[in-house]
C-alpha atoms as a PDB file:
ATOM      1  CA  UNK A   1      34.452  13.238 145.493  1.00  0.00           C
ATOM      2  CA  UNK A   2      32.035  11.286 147.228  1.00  0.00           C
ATOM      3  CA  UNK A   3      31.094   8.417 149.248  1.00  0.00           C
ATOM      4  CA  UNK A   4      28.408   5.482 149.117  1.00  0.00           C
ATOM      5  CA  UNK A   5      26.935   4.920 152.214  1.00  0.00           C
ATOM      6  CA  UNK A   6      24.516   1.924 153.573  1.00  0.00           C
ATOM      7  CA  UNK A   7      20.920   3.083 154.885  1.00  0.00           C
ATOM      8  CA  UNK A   8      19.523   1.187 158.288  1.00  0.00           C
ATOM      9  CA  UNK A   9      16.176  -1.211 156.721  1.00  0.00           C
ATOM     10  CA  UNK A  10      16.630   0.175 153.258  1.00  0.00           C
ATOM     11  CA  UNK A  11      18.396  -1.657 150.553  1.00  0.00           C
ATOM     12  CA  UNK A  12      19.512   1.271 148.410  1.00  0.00           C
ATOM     13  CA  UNK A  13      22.452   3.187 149.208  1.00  0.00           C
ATOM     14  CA  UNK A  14      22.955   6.961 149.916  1.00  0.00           C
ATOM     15  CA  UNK A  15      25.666   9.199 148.415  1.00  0.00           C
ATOM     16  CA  UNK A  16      26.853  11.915 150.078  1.00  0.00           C
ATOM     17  CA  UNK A  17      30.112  14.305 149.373  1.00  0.00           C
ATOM     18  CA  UNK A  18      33.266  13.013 150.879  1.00  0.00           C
ATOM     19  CA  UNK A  19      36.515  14.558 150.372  1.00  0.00           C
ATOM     20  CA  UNK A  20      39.251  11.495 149.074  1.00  0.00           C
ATOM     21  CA  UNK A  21      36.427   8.784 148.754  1.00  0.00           C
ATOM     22  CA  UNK A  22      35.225   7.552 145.048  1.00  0.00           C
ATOM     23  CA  UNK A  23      31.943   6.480 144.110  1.00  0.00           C
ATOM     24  CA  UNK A  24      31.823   4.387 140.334  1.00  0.00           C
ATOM     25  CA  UNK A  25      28.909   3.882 138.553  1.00  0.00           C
ATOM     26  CA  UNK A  26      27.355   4.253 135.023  1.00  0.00           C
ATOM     27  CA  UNK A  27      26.340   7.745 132.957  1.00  0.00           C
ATOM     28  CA  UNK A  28      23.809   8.378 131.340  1.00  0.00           C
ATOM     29  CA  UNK A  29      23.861  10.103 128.094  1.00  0.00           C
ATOM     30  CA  UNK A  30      20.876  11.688 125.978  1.00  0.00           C
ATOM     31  CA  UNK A  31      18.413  11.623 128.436  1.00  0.00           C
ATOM     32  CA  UNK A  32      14.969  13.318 127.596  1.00  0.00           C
ATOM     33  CA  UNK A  33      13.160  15.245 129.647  1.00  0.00           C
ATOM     34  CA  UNK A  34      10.552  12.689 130.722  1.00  0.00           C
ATOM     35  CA  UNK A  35      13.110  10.367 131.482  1.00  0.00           C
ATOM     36  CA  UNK A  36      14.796  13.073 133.760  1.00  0.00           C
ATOM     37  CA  UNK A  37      11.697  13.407 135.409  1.00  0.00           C
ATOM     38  CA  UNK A  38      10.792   9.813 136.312  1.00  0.00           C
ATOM     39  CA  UNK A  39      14.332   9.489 137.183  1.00  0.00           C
ATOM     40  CA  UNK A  40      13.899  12.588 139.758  1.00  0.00           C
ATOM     41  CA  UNK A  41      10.547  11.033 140.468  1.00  0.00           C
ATOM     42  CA  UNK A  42      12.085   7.226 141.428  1.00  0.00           C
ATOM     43  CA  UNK A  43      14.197   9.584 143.893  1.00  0.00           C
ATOM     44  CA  UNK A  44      11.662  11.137 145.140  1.00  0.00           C
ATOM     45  CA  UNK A  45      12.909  13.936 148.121  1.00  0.00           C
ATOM     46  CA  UNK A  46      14.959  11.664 149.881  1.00  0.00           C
ATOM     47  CA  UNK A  47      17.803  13.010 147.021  1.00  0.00           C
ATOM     48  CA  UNK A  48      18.613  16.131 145.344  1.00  0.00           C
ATOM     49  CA  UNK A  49      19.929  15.874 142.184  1.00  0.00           C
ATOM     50  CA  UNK A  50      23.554  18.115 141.627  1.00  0.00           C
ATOM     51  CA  UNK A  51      26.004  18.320 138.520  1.00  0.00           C
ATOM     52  CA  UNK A  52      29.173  16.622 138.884  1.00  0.00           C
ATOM     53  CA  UNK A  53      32.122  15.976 136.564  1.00  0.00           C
ATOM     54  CA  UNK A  54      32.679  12.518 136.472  1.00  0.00           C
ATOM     55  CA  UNK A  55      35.319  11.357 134.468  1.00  0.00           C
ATOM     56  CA  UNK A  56      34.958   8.409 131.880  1.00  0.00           C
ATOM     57  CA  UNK A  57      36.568   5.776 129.784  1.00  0.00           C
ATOM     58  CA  UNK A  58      36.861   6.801 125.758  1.00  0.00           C
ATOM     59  CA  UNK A  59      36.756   3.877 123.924  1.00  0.00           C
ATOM     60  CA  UNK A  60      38.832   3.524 121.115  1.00  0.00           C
ATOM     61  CA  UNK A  61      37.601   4.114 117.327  1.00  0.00           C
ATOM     62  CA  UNK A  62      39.002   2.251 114.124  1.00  0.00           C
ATOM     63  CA  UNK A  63      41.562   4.574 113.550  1.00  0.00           C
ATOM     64  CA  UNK A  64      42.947   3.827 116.770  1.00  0.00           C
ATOM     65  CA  UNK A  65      41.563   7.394 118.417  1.00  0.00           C
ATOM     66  CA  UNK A  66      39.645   7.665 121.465  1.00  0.00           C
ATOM     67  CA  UNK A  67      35.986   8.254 121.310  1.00  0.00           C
ATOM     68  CA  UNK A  68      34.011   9.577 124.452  1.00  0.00           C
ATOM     69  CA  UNK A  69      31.472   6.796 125.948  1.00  0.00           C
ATOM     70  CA  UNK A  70      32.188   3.099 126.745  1.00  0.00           C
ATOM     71  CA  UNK A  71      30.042   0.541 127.116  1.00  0.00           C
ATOM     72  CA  UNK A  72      31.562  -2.679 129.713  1.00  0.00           C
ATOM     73  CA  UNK A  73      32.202  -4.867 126.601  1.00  0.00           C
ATOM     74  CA  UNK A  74      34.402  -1.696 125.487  1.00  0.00           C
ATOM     75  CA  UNK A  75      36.324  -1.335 128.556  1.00  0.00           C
ATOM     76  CA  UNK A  76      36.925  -5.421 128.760  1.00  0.00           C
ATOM     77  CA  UNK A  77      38.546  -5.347 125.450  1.00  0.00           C
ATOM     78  CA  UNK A  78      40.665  -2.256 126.930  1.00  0.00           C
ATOM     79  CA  UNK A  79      41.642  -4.070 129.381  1.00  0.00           C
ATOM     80  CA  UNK A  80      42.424  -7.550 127.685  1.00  0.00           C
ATOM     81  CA  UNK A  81      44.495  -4.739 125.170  1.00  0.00           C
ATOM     82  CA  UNK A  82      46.395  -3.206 128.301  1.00  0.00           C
ATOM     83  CA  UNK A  83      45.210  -0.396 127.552  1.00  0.00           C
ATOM     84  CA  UNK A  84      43.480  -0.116 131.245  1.00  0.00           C
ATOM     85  CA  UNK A  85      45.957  -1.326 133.817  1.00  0.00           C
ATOM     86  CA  UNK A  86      45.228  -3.033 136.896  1.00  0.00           C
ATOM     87  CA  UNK A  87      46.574  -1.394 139.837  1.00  0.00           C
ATOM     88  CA  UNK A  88      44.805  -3.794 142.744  1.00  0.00           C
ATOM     89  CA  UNK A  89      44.391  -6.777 143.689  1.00  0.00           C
ATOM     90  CA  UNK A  90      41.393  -6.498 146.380  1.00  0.00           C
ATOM     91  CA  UNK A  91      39.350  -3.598 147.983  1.00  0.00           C
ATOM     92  CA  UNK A  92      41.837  -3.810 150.660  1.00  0.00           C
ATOM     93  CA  UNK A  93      45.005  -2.520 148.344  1.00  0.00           C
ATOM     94  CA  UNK A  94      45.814   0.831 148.348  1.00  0.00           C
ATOM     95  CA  UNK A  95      45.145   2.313 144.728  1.00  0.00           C
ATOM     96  CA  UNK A  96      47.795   4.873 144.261  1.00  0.00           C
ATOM     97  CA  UNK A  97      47.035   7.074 140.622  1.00  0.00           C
ATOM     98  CA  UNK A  98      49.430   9.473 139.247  1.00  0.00           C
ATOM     99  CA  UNK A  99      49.543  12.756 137.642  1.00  0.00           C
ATOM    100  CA  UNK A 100      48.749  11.066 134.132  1.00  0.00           C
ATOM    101  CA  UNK A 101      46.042   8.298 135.702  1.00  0.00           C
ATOM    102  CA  UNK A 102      42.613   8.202 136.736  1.00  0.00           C
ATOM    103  CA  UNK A 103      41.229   5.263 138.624  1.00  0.00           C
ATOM    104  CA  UNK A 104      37.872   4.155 136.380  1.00  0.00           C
ATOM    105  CA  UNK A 105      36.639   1.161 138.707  1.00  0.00           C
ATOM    106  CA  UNK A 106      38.003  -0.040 141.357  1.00  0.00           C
ATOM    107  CA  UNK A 107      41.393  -1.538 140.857  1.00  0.00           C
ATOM    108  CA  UNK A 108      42.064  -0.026 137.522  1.00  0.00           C
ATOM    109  CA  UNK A 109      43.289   2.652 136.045  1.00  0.00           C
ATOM    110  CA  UNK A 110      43.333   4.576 132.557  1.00  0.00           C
ATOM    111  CA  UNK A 111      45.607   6.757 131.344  1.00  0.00           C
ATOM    112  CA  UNK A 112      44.125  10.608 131.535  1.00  0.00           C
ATOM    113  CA  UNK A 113      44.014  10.726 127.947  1.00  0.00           C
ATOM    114  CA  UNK A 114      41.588   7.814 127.764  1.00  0.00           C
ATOM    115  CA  UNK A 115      38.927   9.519 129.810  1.00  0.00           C
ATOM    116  CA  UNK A 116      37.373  12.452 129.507  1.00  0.00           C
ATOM    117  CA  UNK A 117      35.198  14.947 132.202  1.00  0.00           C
ATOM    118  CA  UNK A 118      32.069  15.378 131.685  1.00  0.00           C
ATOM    119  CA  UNK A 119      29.195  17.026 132.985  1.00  0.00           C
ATOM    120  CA  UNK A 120      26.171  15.128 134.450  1.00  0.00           C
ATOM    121  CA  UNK A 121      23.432  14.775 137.404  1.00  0.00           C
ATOM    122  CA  UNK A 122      24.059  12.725 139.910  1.00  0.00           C
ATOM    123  CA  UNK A 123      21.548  12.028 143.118  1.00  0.00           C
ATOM    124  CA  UNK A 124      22.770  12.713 146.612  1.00  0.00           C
ATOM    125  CA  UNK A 125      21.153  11.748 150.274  1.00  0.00           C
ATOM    126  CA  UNK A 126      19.187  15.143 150.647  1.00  0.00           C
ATOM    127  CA  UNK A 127      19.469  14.828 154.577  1.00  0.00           C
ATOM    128  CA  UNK A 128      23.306  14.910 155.528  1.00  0.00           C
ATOM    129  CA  UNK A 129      23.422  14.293 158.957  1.00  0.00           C
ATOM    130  CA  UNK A 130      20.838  11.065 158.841  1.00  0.00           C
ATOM    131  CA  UNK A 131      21.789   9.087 161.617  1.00  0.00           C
ATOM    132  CA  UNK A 132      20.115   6.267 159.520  1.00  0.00           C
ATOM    133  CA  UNK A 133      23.841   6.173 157.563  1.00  0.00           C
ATOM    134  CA  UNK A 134      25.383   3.089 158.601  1.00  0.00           C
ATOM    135  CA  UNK A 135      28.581   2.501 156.946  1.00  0.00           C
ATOM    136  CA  UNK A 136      29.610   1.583 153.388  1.00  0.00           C
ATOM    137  CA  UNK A 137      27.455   0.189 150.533  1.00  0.00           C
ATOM    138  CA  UNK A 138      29.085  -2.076 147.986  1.00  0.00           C
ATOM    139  CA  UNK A 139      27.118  -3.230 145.174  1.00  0.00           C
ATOM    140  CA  UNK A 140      28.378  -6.604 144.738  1.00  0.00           C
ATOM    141  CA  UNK A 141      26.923  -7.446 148.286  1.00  0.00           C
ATOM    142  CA  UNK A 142      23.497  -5.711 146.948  1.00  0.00           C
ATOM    143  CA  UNK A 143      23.648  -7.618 144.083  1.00  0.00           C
ATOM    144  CA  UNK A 144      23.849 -10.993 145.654  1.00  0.00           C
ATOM    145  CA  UNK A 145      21.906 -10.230 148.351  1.00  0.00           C
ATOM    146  CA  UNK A 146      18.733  -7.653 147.520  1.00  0.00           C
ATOM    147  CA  UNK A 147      18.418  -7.260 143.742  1.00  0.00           C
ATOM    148  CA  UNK A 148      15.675  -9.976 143.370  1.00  0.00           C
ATOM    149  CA  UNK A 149      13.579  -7.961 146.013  1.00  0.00           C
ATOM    150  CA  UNK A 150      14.528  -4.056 144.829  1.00  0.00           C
ATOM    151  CA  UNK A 151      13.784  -5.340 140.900  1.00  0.00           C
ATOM    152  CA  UNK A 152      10.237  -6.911 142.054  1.00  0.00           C
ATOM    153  CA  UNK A 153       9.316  -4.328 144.254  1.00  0.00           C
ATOM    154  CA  UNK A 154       9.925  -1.455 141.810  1.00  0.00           C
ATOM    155  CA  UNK A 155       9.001  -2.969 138.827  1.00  0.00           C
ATOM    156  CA  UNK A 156       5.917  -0.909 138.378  1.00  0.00           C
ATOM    157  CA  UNK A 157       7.632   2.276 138.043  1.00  0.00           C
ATOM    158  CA  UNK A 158       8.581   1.282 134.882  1.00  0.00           C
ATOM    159  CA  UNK A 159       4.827   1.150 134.206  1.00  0.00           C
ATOM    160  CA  UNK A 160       5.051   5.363 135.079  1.00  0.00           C
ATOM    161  CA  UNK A 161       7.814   5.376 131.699  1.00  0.00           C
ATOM    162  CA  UNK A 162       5.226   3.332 129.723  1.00  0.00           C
ATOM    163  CA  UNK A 163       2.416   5.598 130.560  1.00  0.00           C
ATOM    164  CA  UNK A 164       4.008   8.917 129.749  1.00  0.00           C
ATOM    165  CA  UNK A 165       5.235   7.917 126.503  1.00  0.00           C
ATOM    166  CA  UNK A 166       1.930   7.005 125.540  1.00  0.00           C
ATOM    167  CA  UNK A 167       0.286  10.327 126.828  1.00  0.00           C
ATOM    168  CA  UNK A 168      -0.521  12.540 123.751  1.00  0.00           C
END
């Protein structure tokens, strides 16, 4: 469990561990070591990286079986299938998830046996008790309002990935 939290004059968020709070996002899968490490270097020490066990949507193979990984076309055709209910109308409604559920976004739900835990890193604020932590960060507010800036101010870094790959 944890919680996404807004940073005073930065435009990235924090995460920090929060008992009943959710934070959704994407995993990773296959990652090799250099990408690891220019991941933990884009974090720099402001984060320490932990293991977690997210859970995540299976998608669903052509014998009708779920297979572990989705992609967001995957989960829209879930949803168009019913397969992924919709249990909220707003951020406002309360999201209420059974025994048998798991809540995989916000306002919708899967059925436990199309997700599955698994283990990965995730990055969390390193300093706990920042007083810099000024309330929530949603990424739809981000997105419309900082990620021109955050994409041209870090697009070097990506110039980091081209340059180890090309190390001998």
């Amino acid at each position: 469990m944890a919680h996404r939290f807004s940073i005073k004059n930065r435009i990235y968020p924090a995460v920090l561990p929060s008992k009943g709070d959710k934070v959704f996002g994407k995993v990773l899968f296959d990652l090799s070591d250099q990408e690891l490490h220019i991941l933990d270097e884009f974090e720099d020490i402001e984060y320490t990286r932990l293991i977690v066990s997210p859970r995540i949507l299976n998608t669903l193979g052509a014998d009708g079986e779920p297979v572990v990984g989705t992609q967001v076309g995957d989960a829209q055709e879930l949803i168009g299938s019913r397969c992924l209910e919709k249990v909220g109308t707003s951020q406002a409604d309360t999201v209420e998830i059974g025994d048998d559920a798991v809540e995989i976004s916000p306002g919708h739900a899967a059925g436990l046996g199309l997700t599955t835990e698994v283990t990965a890193y995730m990055y969390i604020w390193a300093d706990q008790g920042d007083p810099d932590l000024v309330g929530d960060w949603e990424y739809e507010v981000w997105r419309a309002n900082h990620l021109k800036l955050f994409l041209a101010k870090y697009v070097g870094f990506s110039n980091i990935s081209n340059s180890i790959d090309a190390a001998p």
